[in-house]
Protein backbone atom coordinates (compact mmCIF):
# COMPACT_ATOMS: atom_id res chain seq x y z
CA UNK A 1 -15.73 15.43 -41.62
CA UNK A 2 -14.53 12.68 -39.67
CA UNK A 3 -11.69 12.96 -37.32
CA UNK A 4 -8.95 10.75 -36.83
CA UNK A 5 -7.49 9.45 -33.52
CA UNK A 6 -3.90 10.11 -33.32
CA UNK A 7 -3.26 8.04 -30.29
CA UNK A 8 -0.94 5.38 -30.15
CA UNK A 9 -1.52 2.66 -27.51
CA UNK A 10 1.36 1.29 -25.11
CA UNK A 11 3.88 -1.28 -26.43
CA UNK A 12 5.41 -4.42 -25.57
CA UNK A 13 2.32 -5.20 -23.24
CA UNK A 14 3.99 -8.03 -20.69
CA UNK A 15 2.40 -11.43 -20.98
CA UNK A 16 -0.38 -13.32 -18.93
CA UNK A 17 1.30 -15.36 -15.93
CA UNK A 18 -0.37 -18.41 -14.90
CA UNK A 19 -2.65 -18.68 -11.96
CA UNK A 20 -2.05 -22.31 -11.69
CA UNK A 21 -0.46 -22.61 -8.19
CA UNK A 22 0.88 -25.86 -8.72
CA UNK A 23 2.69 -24.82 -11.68
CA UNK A 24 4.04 -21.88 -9.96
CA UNK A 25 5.58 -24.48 -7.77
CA UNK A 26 7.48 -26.61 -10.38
CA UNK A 27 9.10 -23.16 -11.95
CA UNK A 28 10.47 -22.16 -8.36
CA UNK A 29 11.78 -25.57 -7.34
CA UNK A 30 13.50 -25.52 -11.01
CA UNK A 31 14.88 -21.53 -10.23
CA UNK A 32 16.36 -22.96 -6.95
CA UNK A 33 17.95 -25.63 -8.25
CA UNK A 34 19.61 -23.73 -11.14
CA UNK A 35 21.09 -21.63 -8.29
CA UNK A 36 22.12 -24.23 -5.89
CA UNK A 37 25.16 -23.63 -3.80
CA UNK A 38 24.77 -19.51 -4.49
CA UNK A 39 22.41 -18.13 -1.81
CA UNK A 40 23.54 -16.42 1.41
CA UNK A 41 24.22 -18.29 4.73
CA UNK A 42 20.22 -19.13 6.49
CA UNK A 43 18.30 -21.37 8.01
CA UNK A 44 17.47 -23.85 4.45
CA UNK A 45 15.74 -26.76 6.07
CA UNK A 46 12.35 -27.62 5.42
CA UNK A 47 10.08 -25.84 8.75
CA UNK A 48 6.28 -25.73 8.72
CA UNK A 49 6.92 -23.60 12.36
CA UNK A 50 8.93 -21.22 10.20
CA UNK A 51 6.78 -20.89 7.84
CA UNK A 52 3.75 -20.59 10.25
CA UNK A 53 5.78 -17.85 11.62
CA UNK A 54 6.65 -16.18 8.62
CA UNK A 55 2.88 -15.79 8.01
CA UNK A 56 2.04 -14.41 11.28
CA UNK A 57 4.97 -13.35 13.35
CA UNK A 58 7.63 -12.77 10.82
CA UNK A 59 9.39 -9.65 12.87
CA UNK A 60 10.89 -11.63 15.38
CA UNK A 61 12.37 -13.98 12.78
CA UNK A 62 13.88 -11.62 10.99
CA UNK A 63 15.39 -9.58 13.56
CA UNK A 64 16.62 -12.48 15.03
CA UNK A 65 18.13 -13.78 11.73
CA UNK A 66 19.29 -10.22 11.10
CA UNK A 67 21.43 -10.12 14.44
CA UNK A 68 22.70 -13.32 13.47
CA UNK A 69 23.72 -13.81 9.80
CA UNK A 70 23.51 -9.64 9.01
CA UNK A 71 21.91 -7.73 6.43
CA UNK A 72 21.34 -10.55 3.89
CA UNK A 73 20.41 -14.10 4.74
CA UNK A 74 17.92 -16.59 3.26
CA UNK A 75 15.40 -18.98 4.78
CA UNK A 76 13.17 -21.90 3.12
CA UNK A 77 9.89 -20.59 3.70
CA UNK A 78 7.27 -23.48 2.64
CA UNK A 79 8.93 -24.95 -0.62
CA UNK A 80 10.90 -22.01 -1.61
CA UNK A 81 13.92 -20.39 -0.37
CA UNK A 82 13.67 -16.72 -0.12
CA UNK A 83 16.18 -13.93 0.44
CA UNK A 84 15.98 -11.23 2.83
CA UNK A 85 17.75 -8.05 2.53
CA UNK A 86 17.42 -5.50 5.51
CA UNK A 87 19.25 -1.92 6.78
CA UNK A 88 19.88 1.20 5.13
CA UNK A 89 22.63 -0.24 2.79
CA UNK A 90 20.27 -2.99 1.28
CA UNK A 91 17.07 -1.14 1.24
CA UNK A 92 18.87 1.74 -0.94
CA UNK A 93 20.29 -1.36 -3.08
CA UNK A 94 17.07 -2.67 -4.16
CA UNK A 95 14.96 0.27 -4.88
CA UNK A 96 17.86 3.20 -5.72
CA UNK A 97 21.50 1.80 -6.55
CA UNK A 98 20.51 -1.20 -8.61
CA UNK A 99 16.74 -1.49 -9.03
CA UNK A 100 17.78 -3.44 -12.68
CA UNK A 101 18.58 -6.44 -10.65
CA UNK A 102 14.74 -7.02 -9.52
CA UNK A 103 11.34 -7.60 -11.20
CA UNK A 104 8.13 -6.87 -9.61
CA UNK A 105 5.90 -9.11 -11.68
CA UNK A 106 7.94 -12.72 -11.13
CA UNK A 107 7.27 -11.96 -6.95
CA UNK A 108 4.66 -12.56 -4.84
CA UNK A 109 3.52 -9.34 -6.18
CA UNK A 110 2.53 -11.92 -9.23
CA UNK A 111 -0.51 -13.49 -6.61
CA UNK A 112 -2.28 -10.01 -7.03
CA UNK A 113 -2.47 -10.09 -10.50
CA UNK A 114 -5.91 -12.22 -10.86
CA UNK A 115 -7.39 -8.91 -9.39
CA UNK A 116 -5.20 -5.90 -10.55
CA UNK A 117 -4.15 -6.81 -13.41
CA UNK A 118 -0.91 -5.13 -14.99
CA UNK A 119 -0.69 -2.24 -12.54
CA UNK A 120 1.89 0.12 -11.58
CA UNK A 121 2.55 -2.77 -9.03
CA UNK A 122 2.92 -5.68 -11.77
CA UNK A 123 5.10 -4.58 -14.54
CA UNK A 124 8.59 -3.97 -15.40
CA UNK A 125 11.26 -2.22 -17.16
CA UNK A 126 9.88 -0.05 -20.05
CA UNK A 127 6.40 -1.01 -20.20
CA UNK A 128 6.31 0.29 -16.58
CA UNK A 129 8.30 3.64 -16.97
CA UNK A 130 5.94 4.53 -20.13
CA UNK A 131 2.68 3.76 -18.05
CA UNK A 132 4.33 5.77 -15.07
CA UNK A 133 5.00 8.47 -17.49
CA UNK A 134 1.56 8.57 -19.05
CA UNK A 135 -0.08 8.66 -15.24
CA UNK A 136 2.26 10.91 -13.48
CA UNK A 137 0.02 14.10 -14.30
CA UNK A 138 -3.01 12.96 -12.58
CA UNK A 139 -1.51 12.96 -9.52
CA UNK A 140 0.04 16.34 -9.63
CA UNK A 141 -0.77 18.94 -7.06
CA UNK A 142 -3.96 20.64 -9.08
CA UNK A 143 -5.27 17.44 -9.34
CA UNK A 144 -4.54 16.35 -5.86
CA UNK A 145 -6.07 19.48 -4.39
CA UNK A 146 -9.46 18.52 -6.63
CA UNK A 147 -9.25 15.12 -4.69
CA UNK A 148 -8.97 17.31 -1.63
CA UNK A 149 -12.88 17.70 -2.06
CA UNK A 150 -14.47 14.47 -1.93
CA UNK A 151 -12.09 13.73 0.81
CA UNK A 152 -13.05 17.04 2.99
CA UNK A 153 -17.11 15.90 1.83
CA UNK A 154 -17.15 12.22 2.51
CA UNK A 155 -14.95 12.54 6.42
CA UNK A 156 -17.36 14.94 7.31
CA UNK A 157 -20.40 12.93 6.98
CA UNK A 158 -18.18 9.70 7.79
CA UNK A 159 -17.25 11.99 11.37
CA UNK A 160 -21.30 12.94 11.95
CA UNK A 161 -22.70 9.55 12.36
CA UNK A 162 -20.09 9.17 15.22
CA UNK A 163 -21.15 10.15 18.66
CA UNK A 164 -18.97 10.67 22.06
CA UNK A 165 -19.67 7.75 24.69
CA UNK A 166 -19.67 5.03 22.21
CA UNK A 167 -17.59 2.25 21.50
CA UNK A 168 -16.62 2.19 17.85
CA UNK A 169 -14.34 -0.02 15.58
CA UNK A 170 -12.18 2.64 14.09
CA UNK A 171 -10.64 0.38 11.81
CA UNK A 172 -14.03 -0.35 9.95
CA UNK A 173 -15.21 3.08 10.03
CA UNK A 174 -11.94 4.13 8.34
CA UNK A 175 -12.26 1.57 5.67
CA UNK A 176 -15.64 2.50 4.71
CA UNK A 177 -14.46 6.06 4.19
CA UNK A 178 -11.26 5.24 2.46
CA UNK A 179 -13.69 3.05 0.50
CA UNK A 180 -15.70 5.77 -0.44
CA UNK A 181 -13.04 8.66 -0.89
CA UNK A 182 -11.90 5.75 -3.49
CA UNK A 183 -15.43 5.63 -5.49
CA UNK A 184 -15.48 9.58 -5.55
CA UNK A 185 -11.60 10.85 -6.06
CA UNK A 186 -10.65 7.46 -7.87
CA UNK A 187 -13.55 6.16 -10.11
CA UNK A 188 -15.76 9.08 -10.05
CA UNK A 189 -18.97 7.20 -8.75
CA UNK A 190 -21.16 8.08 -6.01
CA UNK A 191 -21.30 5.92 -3.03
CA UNK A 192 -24.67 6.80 -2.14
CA UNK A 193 -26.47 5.90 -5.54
CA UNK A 194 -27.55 2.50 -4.75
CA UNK A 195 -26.27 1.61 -8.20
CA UNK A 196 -22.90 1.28 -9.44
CA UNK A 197 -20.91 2.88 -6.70
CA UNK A 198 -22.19 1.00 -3.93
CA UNK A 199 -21.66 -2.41 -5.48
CA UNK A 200 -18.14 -1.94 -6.58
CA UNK A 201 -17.49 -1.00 -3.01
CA UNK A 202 -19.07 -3.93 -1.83
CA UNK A 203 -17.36 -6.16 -4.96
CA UNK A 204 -13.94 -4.84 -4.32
CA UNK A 205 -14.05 -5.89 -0.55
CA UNK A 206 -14.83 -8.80 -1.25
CA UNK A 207 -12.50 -9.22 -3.73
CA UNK A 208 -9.66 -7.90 -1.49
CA UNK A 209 -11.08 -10.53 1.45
CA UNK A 210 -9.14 -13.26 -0.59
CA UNK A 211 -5.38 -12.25 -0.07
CA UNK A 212 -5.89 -11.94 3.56
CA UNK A 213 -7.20 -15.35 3.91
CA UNK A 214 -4.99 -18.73 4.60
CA UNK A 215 -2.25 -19.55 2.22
CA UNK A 216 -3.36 -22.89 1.57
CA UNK A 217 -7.13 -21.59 1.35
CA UNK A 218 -5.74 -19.58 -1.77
CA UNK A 219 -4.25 -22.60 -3.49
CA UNK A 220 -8.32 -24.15 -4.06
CA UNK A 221 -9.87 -23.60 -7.56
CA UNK A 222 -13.00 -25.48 -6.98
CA UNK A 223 -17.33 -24.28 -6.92
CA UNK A 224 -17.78 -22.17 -3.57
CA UNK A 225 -13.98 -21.57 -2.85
CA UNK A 226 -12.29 -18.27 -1.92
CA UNK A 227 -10.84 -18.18 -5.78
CA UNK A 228 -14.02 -18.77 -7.32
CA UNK A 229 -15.72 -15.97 -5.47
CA UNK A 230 -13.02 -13.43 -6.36
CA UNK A 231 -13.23 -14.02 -9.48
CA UNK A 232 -16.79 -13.66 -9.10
CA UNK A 233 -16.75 -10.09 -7.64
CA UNK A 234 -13.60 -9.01 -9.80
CA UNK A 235 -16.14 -9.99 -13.17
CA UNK A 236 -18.87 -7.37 -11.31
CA UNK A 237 -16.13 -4.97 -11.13
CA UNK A 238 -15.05 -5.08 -14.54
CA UNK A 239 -18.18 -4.66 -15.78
CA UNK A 240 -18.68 -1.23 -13.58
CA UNK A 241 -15.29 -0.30 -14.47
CA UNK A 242 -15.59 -0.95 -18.02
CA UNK A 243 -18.77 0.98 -18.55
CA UNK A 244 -17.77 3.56 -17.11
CA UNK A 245 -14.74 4.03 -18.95
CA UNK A 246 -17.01 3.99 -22.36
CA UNK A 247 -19.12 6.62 -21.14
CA UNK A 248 -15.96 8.95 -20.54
CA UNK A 249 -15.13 8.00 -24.18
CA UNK A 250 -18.20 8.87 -25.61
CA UNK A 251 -19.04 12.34 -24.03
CA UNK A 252 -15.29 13.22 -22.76
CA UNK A 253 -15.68 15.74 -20.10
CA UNK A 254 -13.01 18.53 -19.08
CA UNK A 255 -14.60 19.03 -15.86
CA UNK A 256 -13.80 16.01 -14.55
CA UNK A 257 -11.40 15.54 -11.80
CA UNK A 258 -11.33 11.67 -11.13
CA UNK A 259 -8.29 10.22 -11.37
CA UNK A 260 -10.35 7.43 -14.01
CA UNK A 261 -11.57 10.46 -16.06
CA UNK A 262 -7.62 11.49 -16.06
CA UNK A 263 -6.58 7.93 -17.21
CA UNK A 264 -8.92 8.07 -19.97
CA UNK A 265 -7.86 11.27 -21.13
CA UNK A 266 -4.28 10.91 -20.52
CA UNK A 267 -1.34 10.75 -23.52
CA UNK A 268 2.03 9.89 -23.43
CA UNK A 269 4.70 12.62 -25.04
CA UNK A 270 4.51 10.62 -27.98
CA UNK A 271 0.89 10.17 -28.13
CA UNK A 272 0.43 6.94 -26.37
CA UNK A 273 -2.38 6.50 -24.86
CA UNK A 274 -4.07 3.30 -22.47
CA UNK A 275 -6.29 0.92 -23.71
CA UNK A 276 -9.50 -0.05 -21.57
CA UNK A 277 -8.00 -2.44 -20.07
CA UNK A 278 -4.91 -0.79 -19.00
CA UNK A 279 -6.99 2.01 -17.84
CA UNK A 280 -8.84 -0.63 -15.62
CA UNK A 281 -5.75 -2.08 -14.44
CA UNK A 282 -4.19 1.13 -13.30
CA UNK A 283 -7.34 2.02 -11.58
CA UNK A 284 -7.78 -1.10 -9.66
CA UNK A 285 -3.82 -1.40 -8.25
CA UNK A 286 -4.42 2.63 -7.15
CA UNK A 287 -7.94 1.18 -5.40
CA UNK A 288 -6.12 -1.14 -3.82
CA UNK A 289 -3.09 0.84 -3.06
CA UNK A 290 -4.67 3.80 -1.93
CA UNK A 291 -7.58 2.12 0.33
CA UNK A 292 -5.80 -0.03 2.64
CA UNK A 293 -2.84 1.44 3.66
CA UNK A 294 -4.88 4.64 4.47
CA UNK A 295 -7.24 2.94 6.94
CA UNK A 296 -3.83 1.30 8.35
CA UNK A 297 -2.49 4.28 8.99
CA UNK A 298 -5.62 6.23 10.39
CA UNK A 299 -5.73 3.21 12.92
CA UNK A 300 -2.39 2.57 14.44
CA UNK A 301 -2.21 6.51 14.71
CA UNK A 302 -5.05 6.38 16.56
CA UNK A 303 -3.88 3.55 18.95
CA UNK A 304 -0.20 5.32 19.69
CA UNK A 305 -1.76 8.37 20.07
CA UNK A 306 -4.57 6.85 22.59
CA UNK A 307 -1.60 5.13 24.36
CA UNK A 308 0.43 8.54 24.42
CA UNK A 309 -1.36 11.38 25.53
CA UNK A 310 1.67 13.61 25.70
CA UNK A 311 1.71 13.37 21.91
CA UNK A 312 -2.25 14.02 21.47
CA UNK A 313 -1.63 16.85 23.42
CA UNK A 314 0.64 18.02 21.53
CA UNK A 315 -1.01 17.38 18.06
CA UNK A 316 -3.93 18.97 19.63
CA UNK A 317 -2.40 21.94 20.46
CA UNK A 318 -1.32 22.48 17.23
CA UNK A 319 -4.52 21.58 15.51
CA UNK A 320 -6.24 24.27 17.70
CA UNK A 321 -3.06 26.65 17.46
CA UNK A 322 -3.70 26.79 13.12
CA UNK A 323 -6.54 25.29 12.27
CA UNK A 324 -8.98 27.01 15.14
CA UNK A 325 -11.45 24.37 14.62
CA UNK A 326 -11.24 24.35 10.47
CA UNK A 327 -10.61 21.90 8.23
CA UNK A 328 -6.79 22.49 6.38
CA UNK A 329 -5.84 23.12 3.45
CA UNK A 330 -3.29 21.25 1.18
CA UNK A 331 -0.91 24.17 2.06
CA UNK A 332 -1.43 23.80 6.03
CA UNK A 333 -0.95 20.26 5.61
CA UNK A 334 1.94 20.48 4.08
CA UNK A 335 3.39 23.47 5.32
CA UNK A 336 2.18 24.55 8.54
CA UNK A 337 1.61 21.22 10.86
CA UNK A 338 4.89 19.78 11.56
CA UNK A 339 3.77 18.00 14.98
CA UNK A 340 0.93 16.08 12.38
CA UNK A 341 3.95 15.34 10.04
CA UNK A 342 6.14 13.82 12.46
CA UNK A 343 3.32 11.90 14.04
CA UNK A 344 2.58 10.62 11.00
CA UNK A 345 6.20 9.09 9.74
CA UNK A 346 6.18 7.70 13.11
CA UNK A 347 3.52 5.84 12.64
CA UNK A 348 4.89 4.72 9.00
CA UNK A 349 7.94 3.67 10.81
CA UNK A 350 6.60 1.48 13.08
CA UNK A 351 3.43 0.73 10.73
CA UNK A 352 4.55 1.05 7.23
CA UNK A 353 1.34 -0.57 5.41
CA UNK A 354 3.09 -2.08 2.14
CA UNK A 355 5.68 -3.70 4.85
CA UNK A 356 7.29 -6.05 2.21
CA UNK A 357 9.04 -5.19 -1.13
CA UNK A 358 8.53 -8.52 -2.67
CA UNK A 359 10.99 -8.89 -5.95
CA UNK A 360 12.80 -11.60 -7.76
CA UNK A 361 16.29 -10.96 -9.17
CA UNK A 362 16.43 -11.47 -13.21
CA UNK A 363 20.46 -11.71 -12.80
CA UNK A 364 23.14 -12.69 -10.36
CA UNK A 365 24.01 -10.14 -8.37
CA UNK A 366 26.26 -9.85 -5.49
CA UNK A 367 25.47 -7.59 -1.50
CA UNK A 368 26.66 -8.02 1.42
CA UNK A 369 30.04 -10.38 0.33
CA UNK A 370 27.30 -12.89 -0.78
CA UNK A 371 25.83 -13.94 -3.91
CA UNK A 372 22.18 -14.23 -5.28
CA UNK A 373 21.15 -16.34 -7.87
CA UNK A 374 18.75 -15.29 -11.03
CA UNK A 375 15.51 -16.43 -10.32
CA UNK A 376 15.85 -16.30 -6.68
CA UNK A 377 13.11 -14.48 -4.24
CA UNK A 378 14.29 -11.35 -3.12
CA UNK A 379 12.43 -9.52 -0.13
CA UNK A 380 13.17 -6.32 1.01
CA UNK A 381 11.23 -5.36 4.76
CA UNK A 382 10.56 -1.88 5.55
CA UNK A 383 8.70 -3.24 8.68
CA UNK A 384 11.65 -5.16 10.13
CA UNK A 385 14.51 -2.36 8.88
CA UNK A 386 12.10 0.52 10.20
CA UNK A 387 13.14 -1.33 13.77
CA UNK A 388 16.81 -1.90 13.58
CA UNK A 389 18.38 0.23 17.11
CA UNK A 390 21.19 1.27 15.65
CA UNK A 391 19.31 3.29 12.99
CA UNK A 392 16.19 4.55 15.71
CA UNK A 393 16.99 3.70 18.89
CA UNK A 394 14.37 2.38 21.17
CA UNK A 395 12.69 1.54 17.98
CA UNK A 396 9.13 -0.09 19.67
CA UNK A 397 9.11 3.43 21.63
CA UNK A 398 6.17 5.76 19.76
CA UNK A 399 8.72 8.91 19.46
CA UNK A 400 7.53 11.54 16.74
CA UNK A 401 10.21 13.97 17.89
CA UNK A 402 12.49 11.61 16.07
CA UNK A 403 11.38 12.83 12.12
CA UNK A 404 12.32 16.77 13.11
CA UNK A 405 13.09 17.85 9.98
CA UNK A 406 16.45 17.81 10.96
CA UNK A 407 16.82 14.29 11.77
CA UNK A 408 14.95 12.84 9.39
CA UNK A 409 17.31 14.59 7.33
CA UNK A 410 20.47 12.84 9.21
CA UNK A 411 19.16 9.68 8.49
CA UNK A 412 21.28 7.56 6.27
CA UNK A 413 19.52 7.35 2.54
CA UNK A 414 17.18 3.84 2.59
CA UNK A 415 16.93 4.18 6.24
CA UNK A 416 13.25 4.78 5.88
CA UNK A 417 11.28 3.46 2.92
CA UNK A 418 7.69 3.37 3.58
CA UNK A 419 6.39 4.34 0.23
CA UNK A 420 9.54 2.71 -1.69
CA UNK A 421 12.04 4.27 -3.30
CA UNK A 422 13.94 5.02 -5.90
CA UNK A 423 11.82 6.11 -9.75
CA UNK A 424 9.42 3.20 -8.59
CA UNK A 425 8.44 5.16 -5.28
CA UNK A 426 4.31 5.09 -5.01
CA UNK A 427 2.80 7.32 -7.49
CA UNK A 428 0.10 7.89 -5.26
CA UNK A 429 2.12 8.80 -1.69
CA UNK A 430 0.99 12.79 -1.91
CA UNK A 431 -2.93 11.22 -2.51
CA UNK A 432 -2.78 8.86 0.33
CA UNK A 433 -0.40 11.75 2.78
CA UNK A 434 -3.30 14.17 2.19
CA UNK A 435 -6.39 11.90 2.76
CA UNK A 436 -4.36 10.35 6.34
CA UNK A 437 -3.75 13.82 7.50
CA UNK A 438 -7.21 15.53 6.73
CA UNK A 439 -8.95 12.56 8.57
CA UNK A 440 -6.67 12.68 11.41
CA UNK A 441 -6.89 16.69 11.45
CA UNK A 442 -10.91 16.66 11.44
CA UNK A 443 -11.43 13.70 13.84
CA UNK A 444 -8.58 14.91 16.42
CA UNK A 445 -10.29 18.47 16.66
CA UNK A 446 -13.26 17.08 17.79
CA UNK A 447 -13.16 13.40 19.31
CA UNK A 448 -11.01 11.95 21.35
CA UNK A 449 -10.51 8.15 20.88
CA UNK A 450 -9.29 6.17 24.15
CA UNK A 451 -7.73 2.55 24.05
CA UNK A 452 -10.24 0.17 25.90
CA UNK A 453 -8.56 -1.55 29.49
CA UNK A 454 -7.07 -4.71 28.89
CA UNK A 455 -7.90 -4.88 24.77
CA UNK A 456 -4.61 -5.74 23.34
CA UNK A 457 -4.03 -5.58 19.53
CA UNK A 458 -3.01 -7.86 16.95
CA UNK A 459 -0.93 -6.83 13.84
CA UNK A 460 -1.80 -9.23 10.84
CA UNK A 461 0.13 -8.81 7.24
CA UNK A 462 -1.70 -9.85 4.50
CA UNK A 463 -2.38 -7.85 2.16
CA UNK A 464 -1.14 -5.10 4.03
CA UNK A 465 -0.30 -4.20 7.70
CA UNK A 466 -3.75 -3.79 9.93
CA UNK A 467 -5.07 -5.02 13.32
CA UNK A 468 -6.18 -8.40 13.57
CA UNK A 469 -10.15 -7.96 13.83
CA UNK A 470 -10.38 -4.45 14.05
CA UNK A 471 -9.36 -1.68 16.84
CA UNK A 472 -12.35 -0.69 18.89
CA UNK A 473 -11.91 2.18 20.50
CA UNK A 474 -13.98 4.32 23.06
CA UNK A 475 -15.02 8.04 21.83
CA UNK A 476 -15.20 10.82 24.05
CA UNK A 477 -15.52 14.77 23.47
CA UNK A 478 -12.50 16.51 23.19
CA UNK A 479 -11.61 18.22 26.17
């Protein structure tokens, strides 16, 4: 007897936004000029410098337009004018008090969508809280702890092929192990086959090469250009992702602990389920979430920690005070490292990868004693408010000391906001906490990684916070 699929797919799906930048253009120039006369006081004239700026140096701009104009101001970046929103106060506005005010999908968030799709990063309102709902399970504890494995398996063979007395890039050996912790814990594939798991590694690097790449490079459509090639990768991916998602459906397997098997198998209370697509969608925003702002934060904690050996000391201690040369345990991680906890939110502070909360307000809406007009860009920077001195004083000083569980709890709510906030926080934050600390746990017992004399580094933004060309960094045993 035949059986019949009670599933019900998702609803109100959102609709396709054009990739035409030229078009994308002509609807903001027609949003500003609907809300002329309504933005907050800012700098409004047309400034290639600013701009330039904006793409390269944007902290001291916005500090500097913070001290002067306070926690809202705008600024014509390029064509557009753009608002900024910074401090405790606005930070809890956006993603806590009044979250209704913003979409996701109408930002610059929008540019990611030729690769993503309609993630967890590019869609609103309901369609987003019923996808949410559907997804939250596969990133519960159990399932987190079954991730726990290829993450334990992979650093240990990424940690023998390096050797004391070398110079290494530590930001490119990270990536290719957040890379392949992705193809295990994320898509279920195995790195090493030669088939499908090594070329959607190699495919969705490429892919990701385009968004940190020249704005204006972006903007060509023509044979050989930047566009053209990630479209060309992203068609390789969907074809690995794709087939792999039929073979789940056709021999479904309980066993199974990949967060794509999960997706596949997943049901809303009401028996919603995703559809292929949405599955690969889903998948490929966690890919990208989850890869690059773990090899961020591997790196920059390995550059404070080079240039502060009081603090490796200390996180060395500890290591060797619980661990006793073992690799931890969700539990120890969690529970019984606090030095490796505060070391890591200090490096979020001054780090935090996703360093932007790109939105665009769907109504008026009023902060600060100034008004905002629908349609206007609306930026919140966890970067730039992770700085402010009168919420961490000496904020470029590398202080872990300051997230004691005590004052971390003192600090006023939105103060710190590297994952987000509010119901839209990141879905994966326990994932990517886990994977940072085990790395960081494994690698500190056993190698020590020193800064190299007069090597300065080089924060870039795009896509997400990293060092400009790479950190290398000179292993030595662990004394």
């Amino acid at each position: 007897m035949a059986t019949v699929d009670s599933t019900k797919p998702l609803a109100d799906r959102p609709p396709r936004l054009s990739a035409n930048p030229f078009l994308r253009v002509a609807n903001d120039l027609r949003a500003e000029w609907r809300g002329r006369g309504a933005y907050p006081p800012g700098p409004s004239d047309f400034s290639l410098s600013r701009t330039k700026q904006a793409a390269y140096d944007p902290l001291p701009l916005l500090l500097g337009a913070y001290e002067e104009f306070g926690p809202i101001f705008s600024m014509r970046l390029l064509h557009s004018k753009v608002v900024f929103m910074l401090g405790p106060e606005a930070n809890h506005f956006v993603t806590v008090g009044h979250p209704e005010n913003f979409h996701w999908r109408e930002s610059s968030f929008g540019d990611l969508i030729p690769l993503l799709g309609d993630g967890l990063l590019t869609i609103d309102e309901g369609y987003h809280d019923r996808a949410r709902a559907i997804m939250v399970p596969a990133f519960h504890r159990a399932q987190v702890e079954a991730s726990t494995a290829a993450m334990l398996m992979e650093a240990e063979a990424a940690l023998a092929t390096l050797r004391p007395d070398t110079v290494v890039d530590v930001y490119a050996w990270m990536r290719t192990l957040a890379m392949r912790i992705a193809m295990r814990a994320l898509l279920g594939l195995d790195p090493d086959d030669g088939g499908q798991g090594a070329v959607a590694a190699h495919h969705f690097e490429a892919a990701l090469g385009f968004f940190g790449i020249d704005f204006a490079l972006r903007l060509l459509r023509g044979p050989g250009s930047p566009w053209r090639k990630m479209i060309a990768s992203r068609a390789v991916l969907d074809r690995i992702v794709y087939e792999e998602i039929g073979r789940r459906r056709a021999a479904p397997d309980s066993g199974r602990e990949d967060i794509l098997s999960l997706l596949v198998a997943a049901r809303g209370e009401n028996g919603e389920a995703f559809s292929d697509r949405e599955i690969r969608d889903q998948v490929m925003t966690l890919m990208f979430a989850g890869h690059d702002t773990s090899t961020s934060t591997v790196t920059f904690a390995l550059y404070e920690l080079a240039h502060h050996p009081e603090a490796l000391a200390r996180l060395c201690e500890e290591q060797d005070r619980v661990l006793g040369g073992a690799s931890p345990t969700i539990d120890q991680m969690e529970r019984e490292l606090p030095y490796l906890d505060m070391v890591v939110d200090e490096v979020l502070r001054l780090y935090p990868p996703a360093w932007i909360g790109p939105r665009r307000a769907v109504r008026d809406f009023e902060f600060g004693g100034y008004g905002v007009p629908r349609g206007a860009y609306v930026n919140y920077v966890s970067w730039a408010s992770h700085r402010l001195p009168e919420v961490f004083p000496e904020p470029e000083a590398f202080v872990p000391e300051r997230f004691t569980r005590e004052r971390k709890a003192e600090l006023p709510r939105g103060a710190y906001v590297p994952f987000g906030g509010g119901k839209r926080v990141c879905i994966g934050k326990r994932f990517g906490l886990i994977e940072v600390k085990l790395v960081l746990s494994m690698l500190s017992q056993r190698l020590r990684a020193d800064a190299l004399p007069g090597r300065t580094m080089t924060v870039r933004q795009m896509p997400t916070l990293s060092p400009s060309g790479g950190l290398k960094m000179r292993l030595r045993h662990r004394a």
